[in-house]
Protein backbone atom coordinates (compact mmCIF):
# COMPACT_ATOMS: atom_id res chain seq x y z
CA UNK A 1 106.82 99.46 106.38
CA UNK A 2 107.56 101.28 110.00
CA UNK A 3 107.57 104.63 110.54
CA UNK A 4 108.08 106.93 113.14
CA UNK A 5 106.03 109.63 111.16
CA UNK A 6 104.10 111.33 108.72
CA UNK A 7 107.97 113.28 107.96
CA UNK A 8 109.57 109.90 107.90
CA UNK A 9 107.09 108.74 104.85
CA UNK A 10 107.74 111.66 102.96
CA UNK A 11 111.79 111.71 103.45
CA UNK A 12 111.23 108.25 102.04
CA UNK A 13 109.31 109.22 99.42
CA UNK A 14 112.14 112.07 98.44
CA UNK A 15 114.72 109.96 98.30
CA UNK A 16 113.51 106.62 96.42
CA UNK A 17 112.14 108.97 94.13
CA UNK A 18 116.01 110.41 93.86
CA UNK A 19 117.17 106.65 93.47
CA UNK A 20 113.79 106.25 90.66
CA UNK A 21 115.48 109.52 88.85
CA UNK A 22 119.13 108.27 89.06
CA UNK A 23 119.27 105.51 85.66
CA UNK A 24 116.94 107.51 83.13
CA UNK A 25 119.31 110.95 84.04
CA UNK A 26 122.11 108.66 83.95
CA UNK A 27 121.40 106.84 80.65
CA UNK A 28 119.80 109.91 79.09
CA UNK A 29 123.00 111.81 79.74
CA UNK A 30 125.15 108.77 78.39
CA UNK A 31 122.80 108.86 75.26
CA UNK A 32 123.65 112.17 74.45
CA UNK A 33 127.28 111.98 74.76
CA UNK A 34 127.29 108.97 72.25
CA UNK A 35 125.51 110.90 69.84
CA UNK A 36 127.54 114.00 70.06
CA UNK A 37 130.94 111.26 70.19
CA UNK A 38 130.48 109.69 66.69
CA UNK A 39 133.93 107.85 67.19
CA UNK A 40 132.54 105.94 70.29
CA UNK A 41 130.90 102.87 69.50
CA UNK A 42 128.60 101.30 71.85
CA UNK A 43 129.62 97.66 70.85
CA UNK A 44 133.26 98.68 71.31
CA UNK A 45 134.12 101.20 73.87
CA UNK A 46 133.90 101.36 77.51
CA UNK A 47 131.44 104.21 78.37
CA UNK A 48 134.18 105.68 80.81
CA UNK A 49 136.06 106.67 77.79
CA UNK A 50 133.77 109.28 77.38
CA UNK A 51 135.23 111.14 80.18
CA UNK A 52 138.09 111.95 78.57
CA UNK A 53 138.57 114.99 75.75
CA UNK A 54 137.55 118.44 76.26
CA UNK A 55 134.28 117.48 76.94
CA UNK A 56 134.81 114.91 79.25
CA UNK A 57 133.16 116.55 81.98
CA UNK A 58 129.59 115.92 81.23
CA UNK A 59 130.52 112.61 81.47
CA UNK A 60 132.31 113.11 84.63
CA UNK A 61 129.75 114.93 86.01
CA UNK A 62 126.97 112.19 85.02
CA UNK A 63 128.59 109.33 86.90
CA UNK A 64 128.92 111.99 90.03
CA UNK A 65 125.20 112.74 89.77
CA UNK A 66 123.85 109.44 89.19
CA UNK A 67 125.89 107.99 91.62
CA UNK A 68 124.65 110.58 94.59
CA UNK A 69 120.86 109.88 93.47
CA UNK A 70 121.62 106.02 93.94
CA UNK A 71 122.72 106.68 97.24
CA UNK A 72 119.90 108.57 97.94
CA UNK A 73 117.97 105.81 96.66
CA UNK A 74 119.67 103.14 99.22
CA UNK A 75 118.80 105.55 102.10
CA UNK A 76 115.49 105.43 101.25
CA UNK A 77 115.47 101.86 100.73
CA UNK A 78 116.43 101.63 104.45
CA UNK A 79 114.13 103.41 105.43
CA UNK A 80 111.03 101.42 103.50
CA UNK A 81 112.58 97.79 104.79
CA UNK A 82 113.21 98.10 108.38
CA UNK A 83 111.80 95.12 108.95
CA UNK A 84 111.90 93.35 105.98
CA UNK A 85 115.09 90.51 105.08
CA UNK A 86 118.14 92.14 103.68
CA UNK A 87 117.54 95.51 105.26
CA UNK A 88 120.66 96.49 105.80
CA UNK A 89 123.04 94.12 103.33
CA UNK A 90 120.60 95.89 100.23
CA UNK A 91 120.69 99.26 101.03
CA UNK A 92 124.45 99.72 102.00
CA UNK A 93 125.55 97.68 99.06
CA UNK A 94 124.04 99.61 96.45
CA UNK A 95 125.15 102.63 98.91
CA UNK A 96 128.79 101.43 98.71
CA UNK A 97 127.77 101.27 94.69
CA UNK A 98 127.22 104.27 94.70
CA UNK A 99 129.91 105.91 96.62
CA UNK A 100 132.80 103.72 93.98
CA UNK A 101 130.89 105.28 91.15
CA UNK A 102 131.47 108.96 92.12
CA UNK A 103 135.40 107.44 92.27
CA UNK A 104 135.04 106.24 88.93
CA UNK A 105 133.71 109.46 87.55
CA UNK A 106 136.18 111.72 89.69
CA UNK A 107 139.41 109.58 88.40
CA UNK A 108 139.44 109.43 84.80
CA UNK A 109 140.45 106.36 83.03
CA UNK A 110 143.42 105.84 81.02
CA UNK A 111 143.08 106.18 77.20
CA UNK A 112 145.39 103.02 76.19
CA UNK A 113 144.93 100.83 79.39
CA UNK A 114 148.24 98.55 79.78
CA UNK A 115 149.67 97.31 82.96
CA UNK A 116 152.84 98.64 82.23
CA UNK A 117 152.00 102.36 81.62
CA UNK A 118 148.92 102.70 84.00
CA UNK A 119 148.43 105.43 85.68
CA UNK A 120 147.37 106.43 89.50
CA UNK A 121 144.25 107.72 88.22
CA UNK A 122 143.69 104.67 85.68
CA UNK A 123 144.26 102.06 88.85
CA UNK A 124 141.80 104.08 91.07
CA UNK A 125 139.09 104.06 88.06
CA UNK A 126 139.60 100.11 87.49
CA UNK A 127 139.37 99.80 92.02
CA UNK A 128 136.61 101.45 91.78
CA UNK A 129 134.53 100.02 89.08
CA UNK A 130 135.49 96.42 90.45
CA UNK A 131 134.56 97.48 93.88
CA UNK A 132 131.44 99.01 92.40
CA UNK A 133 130.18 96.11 90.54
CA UNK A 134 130.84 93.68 92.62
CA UNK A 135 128.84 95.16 95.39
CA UNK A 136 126.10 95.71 92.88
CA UNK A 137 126.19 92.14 92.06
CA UNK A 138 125.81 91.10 95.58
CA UNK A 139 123.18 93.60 96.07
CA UNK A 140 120.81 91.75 93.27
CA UNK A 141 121.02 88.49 95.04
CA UNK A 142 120.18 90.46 98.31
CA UNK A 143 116.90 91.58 96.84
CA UNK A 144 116.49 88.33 95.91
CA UNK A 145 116.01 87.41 99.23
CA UNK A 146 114.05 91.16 100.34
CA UNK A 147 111.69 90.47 97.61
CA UNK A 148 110.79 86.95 98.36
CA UNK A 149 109.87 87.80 101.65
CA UNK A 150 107.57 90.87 100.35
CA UNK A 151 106.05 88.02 98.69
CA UNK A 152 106.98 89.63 95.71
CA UNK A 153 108.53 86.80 93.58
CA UNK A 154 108.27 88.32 89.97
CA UNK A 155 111.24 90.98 91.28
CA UNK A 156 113.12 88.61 92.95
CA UNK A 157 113.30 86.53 90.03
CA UNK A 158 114.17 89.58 88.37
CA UNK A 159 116.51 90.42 90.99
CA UNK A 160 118.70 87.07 90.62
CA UNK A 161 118.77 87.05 86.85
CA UNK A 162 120.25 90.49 87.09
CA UNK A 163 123.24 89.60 89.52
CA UNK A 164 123.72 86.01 87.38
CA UNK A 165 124.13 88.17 84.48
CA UNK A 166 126.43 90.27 86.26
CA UNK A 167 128.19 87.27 87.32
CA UNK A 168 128.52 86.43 83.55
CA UNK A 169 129.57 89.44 82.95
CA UNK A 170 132.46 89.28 85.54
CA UNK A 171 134.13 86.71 84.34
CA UNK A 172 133.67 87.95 80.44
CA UNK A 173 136.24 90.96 81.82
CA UNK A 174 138.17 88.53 83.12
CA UNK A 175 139.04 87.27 80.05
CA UNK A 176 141.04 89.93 78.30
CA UNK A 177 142.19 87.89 75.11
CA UNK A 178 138.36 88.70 73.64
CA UNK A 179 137.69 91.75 75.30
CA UNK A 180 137.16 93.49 72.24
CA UNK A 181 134.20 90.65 71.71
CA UNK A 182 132.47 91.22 74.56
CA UNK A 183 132.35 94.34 75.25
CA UNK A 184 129.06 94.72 73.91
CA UNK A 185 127.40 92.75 76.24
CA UNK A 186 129.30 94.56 79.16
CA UNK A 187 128.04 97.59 78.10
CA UNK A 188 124.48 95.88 77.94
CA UNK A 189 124.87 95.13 81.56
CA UNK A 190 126.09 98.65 82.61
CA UNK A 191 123.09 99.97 81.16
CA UNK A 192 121.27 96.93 82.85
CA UNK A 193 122.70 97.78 86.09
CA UNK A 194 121.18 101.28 86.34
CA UNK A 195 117.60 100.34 84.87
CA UNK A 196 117.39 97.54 87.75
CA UNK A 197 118.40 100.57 90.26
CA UNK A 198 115.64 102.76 89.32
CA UNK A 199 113.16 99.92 88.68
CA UNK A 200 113.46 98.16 92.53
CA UNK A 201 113.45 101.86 93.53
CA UNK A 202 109.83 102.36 91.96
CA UNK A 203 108.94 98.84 92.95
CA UNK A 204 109.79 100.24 96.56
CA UNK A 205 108.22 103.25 96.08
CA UNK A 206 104.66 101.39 95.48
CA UNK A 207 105.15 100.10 98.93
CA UNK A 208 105.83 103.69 100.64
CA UNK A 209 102.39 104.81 98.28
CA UNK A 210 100.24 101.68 99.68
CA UNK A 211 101.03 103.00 103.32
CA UNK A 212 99.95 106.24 102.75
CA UNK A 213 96.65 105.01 101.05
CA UNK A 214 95.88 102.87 103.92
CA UNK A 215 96.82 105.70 106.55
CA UNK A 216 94.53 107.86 104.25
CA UNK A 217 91.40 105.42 105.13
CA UNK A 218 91.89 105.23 108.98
């Protein structure tokens, strides 16, 4: 880790702790709207339906604020691997995750999705999820690669069998004939994708702690 000072360690510090925060509030906050939406079923429904109704807001407002900690956490994640292997790739893909996320929460899915009746705000949500995922995908096999050369090979294995189930999990959606089927296990990796999020975020974190211990003893 390189850094220009004692301010730069703490901004860090701030904001990988924002990108540690970002999947408990998220999943904590889509907990809580499942329990108080008996008719949603985790095995069935897409979690976005949960932003519409009257109180479709919270929902809204949980994919805005999750989504803003995340990028947080990618800023900080720049910071920590200046001159470590995927330093830039890492950070701005889960940054660009981040950024289609807030889209996804700010335009609303569309109840009954066909490709006959969509509308502008139910094409925007599916852009955005797809351009959302995908870069989260491709950000997994990046810290593949930023791991392994932290000599950290536990999270890098990690890392890659995160994005390959990602990349299962792409071409489940692709198959709409048994969405209804899988939609359990795309929910499994939505929740997935925001545990792996705040987990390389703490993982990063250990690094930012290890340079202020050393600093601490010079």
């Amino acid at each position: 880790m390189q850094t220009d000072s004692t301010g730069g360690v703490r901004a860090a510090r701030t904001l990988l702790s924002c990108g540690v925060a970002a999947g408990p509030i998220f999943l904590l906050i889509f907990a809580i709207q499942m329990l108080a939406h008996p008719e949603f079923h985790f095995a069935r429904g897409e979690p976005s339906l949960l932003s519409i109704g009257p109180l479709g807001w919270i929902q809204i407002a949980d994919f805005v604020i999750g989504s803003l900690l995340v990028i947080a956490g990618a800023l900080g994640m720049r910071r920590v691997l200046r001159l470590s292997k995927g330093r830039f790739w890492g950070p701005l893909l889960l940054g660009i995750f981040g950024v289609a996320q807030v889209g996804v929460g700010v335009f609303i899915a569309d109840p009954v999705r066909s490709t006959i009746s969509m509308t502008f705000h139910g094409t925007m949500h599916l852009i955005f999820g797809g351009v959302g995922f995908g870069a989260l995908m491709s950000a997994c096999f990046v810290f593949v690669r930023t791991f392994t050369s932290l000599g950290q090979k536990p999270w890098a294995i990690f890392s890659a069998m995160t994005g390959l189930l990602f990349l299962a999990a792409f071409f489940s959606a692709a198959n709409t004939s048994q969405r209804g089927s899988i939609q359990f296990f795309l929910n499994l990796i939505f929740v997935l994708a925001w545990a792996w999020i705040s987990l390389i975020s703490k993982q990063l974190l250990g690094i930012v702690s290890a340079w202020e211990t050393s600093q601490s003893l010079t």
